[in-house]
N, C-alpha and C. Protein backbone atom coordinates (compact mmCIF):
# COMPACT_ATOMS: atom_id res chain seq x y z
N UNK A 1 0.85 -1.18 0.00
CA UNK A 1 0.00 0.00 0.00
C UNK A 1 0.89 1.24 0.00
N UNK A 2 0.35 2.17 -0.67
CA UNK A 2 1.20 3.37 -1.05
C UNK A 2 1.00 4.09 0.50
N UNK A 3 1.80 5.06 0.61
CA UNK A 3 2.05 5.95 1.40
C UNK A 3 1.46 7.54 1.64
N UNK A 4 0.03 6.96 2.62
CA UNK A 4 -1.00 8.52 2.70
C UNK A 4 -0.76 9.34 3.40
N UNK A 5 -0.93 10.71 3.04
CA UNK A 5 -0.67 11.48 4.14
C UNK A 5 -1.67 12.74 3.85
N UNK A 6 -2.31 13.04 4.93
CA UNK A 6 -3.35 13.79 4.88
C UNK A 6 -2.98 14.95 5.66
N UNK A 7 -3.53 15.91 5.20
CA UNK A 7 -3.38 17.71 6.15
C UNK A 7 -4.83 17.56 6.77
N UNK A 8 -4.63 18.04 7.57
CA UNK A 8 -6.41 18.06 8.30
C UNK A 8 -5.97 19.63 9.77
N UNK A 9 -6.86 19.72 10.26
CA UNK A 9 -7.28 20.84 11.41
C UNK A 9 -7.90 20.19 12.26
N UNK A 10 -8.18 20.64 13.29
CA UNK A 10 -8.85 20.56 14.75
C UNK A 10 -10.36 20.21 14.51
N UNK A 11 -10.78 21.25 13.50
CA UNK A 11 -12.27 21.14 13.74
C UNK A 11 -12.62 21.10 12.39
N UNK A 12 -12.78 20.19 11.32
CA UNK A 12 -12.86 20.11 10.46
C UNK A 12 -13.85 18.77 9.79
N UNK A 13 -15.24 18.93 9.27
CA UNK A 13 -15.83 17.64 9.63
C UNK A 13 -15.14 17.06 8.06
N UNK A 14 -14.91 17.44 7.31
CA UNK A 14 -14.29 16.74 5.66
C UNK A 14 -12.95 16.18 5.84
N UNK A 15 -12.24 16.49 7.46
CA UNK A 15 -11.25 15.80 7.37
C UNK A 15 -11.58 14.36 8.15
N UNK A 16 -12.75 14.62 8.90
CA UNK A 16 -13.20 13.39 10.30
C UNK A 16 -13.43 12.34 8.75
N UNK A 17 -14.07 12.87 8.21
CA UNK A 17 -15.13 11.79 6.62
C UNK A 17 -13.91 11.54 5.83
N UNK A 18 -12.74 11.76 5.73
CA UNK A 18 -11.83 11.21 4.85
C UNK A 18 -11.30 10.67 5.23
N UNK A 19 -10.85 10.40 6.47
CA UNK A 19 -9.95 9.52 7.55
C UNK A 19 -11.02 8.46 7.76
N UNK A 20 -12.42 8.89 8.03
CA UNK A 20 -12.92 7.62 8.11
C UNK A 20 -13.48 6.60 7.14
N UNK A 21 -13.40 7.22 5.67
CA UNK A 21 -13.30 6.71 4.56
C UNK A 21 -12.04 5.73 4.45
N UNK A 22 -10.54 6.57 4.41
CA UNK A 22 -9.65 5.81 4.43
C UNK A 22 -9.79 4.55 5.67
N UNK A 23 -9.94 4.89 7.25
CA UNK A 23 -10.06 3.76 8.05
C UNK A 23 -10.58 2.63 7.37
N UNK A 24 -12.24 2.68 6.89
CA UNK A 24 -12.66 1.87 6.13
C UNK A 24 -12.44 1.08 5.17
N UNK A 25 -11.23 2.02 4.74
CA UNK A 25 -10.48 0.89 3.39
C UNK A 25 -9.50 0.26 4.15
N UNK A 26 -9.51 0.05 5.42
CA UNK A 26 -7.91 -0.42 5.97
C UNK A 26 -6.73 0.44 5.49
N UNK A 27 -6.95 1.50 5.10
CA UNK A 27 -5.34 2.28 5.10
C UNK A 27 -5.13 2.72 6.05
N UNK A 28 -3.67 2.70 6.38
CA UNK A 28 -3.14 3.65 6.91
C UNK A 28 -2.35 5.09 6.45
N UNK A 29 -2.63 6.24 7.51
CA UNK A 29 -2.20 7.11 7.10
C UNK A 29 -1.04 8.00 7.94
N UNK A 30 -0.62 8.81 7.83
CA UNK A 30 0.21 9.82 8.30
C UNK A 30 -0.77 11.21 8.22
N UNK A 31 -1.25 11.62 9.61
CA UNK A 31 -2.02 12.78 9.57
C UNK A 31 -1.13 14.36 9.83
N UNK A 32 -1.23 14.96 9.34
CA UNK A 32 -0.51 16.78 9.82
C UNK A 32 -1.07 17.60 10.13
N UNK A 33 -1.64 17.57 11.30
CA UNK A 33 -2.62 18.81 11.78
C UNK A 33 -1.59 20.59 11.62
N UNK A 34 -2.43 21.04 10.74
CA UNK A 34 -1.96 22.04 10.36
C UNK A 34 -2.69 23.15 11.31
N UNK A 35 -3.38 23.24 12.08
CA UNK A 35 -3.32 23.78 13.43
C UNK A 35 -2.58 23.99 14.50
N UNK A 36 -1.54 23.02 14.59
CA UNK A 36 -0.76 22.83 15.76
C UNK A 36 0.99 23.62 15.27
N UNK A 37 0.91 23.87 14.26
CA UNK A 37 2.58 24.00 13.28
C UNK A 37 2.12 24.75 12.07
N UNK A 38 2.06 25.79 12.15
CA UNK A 38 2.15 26.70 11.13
C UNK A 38 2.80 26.52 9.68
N UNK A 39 4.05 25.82 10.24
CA UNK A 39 5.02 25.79 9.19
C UNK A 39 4.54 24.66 8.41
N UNK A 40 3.83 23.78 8.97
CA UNK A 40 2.82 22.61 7.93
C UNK A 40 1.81 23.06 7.00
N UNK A 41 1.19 23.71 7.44
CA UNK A 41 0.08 24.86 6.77
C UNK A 41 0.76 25.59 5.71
N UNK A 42 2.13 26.25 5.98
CA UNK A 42 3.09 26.69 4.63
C UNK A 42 3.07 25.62 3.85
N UNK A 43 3.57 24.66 4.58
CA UNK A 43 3.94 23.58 3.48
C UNK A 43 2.73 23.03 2.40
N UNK A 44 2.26 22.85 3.25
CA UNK A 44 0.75 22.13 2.49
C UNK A 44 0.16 23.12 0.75
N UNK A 45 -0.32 24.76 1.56
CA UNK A 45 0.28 25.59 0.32
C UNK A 45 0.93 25.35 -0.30
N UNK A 46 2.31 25.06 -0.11
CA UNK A 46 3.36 25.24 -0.86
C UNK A 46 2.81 24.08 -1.85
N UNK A 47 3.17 22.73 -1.25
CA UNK A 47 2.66 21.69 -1.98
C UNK A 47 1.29 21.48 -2.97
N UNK A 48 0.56 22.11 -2.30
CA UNK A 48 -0.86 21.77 -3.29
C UNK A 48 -1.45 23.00 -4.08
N UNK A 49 -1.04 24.10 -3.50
CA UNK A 49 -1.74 25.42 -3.88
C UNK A 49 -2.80 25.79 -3.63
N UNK A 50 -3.33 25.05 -2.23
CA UNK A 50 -4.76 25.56 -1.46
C UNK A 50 -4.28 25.61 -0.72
N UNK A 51 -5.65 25.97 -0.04
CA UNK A 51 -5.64 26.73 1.51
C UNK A 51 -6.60 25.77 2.54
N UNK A 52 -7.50 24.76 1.75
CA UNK A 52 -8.84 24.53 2.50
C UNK A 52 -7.74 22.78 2.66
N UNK A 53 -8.38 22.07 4.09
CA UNK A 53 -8.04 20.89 4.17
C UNK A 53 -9.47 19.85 3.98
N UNK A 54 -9.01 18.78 4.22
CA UNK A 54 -7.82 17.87 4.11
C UNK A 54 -7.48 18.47 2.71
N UNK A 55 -6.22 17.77 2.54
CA UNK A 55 -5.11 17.83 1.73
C UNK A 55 -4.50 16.55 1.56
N UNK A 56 -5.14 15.68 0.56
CA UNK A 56 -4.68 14.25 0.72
C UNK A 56 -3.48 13.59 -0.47
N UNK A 57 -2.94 13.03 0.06
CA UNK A 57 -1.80 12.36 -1.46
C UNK A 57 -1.92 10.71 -0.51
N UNK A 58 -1.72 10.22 -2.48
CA UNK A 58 -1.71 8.90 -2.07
C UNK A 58 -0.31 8.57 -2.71
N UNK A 59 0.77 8.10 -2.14
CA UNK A 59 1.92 8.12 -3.00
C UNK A 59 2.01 9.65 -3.62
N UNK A 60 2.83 9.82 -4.72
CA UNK A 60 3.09 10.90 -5.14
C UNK A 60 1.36 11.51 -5.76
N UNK A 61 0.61 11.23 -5.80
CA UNK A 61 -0.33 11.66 -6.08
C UNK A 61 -1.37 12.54 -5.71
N UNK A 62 -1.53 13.60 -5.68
CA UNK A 62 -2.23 14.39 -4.95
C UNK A 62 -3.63 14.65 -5.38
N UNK A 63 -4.47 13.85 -4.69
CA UNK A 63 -5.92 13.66 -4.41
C UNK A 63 -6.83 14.94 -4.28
N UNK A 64 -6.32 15.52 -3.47
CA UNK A 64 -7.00 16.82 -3.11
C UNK A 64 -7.75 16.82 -1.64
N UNK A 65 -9.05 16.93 -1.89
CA UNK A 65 -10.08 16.98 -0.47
C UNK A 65 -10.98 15.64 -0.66
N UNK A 66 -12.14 15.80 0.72
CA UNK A 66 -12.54 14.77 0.57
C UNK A 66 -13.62 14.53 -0.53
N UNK A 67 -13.94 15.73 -0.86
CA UNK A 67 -14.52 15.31 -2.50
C UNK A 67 -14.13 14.79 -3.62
N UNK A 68 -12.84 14.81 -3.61
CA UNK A 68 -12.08 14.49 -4.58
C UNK A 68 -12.05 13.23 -4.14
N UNK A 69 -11.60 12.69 -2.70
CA UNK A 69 -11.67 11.23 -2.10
C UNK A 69 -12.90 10.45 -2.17
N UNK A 70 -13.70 10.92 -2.13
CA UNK A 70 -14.90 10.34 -2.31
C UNK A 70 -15.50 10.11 -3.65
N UNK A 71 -15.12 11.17 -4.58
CA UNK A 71 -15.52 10.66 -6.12
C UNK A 71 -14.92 9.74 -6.37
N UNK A 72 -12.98 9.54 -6.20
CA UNK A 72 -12.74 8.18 -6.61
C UNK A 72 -13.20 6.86 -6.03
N UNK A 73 -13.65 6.75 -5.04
CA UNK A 73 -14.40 6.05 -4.65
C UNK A 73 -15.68 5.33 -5.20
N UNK A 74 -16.53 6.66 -5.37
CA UNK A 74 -17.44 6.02 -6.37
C UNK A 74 -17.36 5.59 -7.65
N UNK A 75 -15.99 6.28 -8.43
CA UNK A 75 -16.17 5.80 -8.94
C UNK A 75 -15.14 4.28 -9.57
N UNK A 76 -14.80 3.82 -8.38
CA UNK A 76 -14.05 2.69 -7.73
C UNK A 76 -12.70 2.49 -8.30
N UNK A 77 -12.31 3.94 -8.54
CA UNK A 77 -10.85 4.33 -8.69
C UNK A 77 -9.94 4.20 -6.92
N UNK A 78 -10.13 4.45 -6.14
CA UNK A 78 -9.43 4.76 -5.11
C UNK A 78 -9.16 3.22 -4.67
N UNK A 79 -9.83 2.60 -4.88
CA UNK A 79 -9.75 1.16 -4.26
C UNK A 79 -8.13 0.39 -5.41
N UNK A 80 -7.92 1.15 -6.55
CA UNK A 80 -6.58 1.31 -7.53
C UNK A 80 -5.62 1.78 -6.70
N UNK A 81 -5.60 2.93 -6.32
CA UNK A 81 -4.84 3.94 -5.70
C UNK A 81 -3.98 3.15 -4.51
N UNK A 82 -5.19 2.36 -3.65
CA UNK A 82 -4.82 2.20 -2.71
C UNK A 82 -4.01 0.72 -2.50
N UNK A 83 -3.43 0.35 -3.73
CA UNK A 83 -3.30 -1.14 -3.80
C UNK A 83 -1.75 -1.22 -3.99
């Protein structure tokens, strides 16, 4: 399984629904609360060119939010991703 890593915040319900999407697939992830470290929140910018979280990559791939996580899903792309 590739290597996830998600940006998420404190109070954020699209990051609770993407983590528990991923839980559901059995992945594991690497979370970065960009609340707690500023300099993650740069980064994340830096990396994706938003501002809004989650902020998901699967491997080098950058997913986006949980809409973006959830369309591949339906449309049973992510279950690829995650293999």
């Amino acid at each position: 399984m590739p290597e996830i890593l998600i940006y998420t915040t404190n109070i954020c319900p699209y990051c609770i629904m993407a983590k528990r999407l991923l839980d559901k697939k059995g992945a594991s992830y690497t979370e970065i609360n960009v609340d707690t470290n500023a300099g993650m929140r740069n980064e994340m910018i830096l990396k994706t060119k938003r501002r809004t979280v989650p902020q998901i990559f699967i491997g080098d791939f950058h997913v986006g939010g949980y809409d973006d996580l959830y369309a591949l899903d339906q449309q049973k792309k992510l279950d690829l991703l995650l293999k």
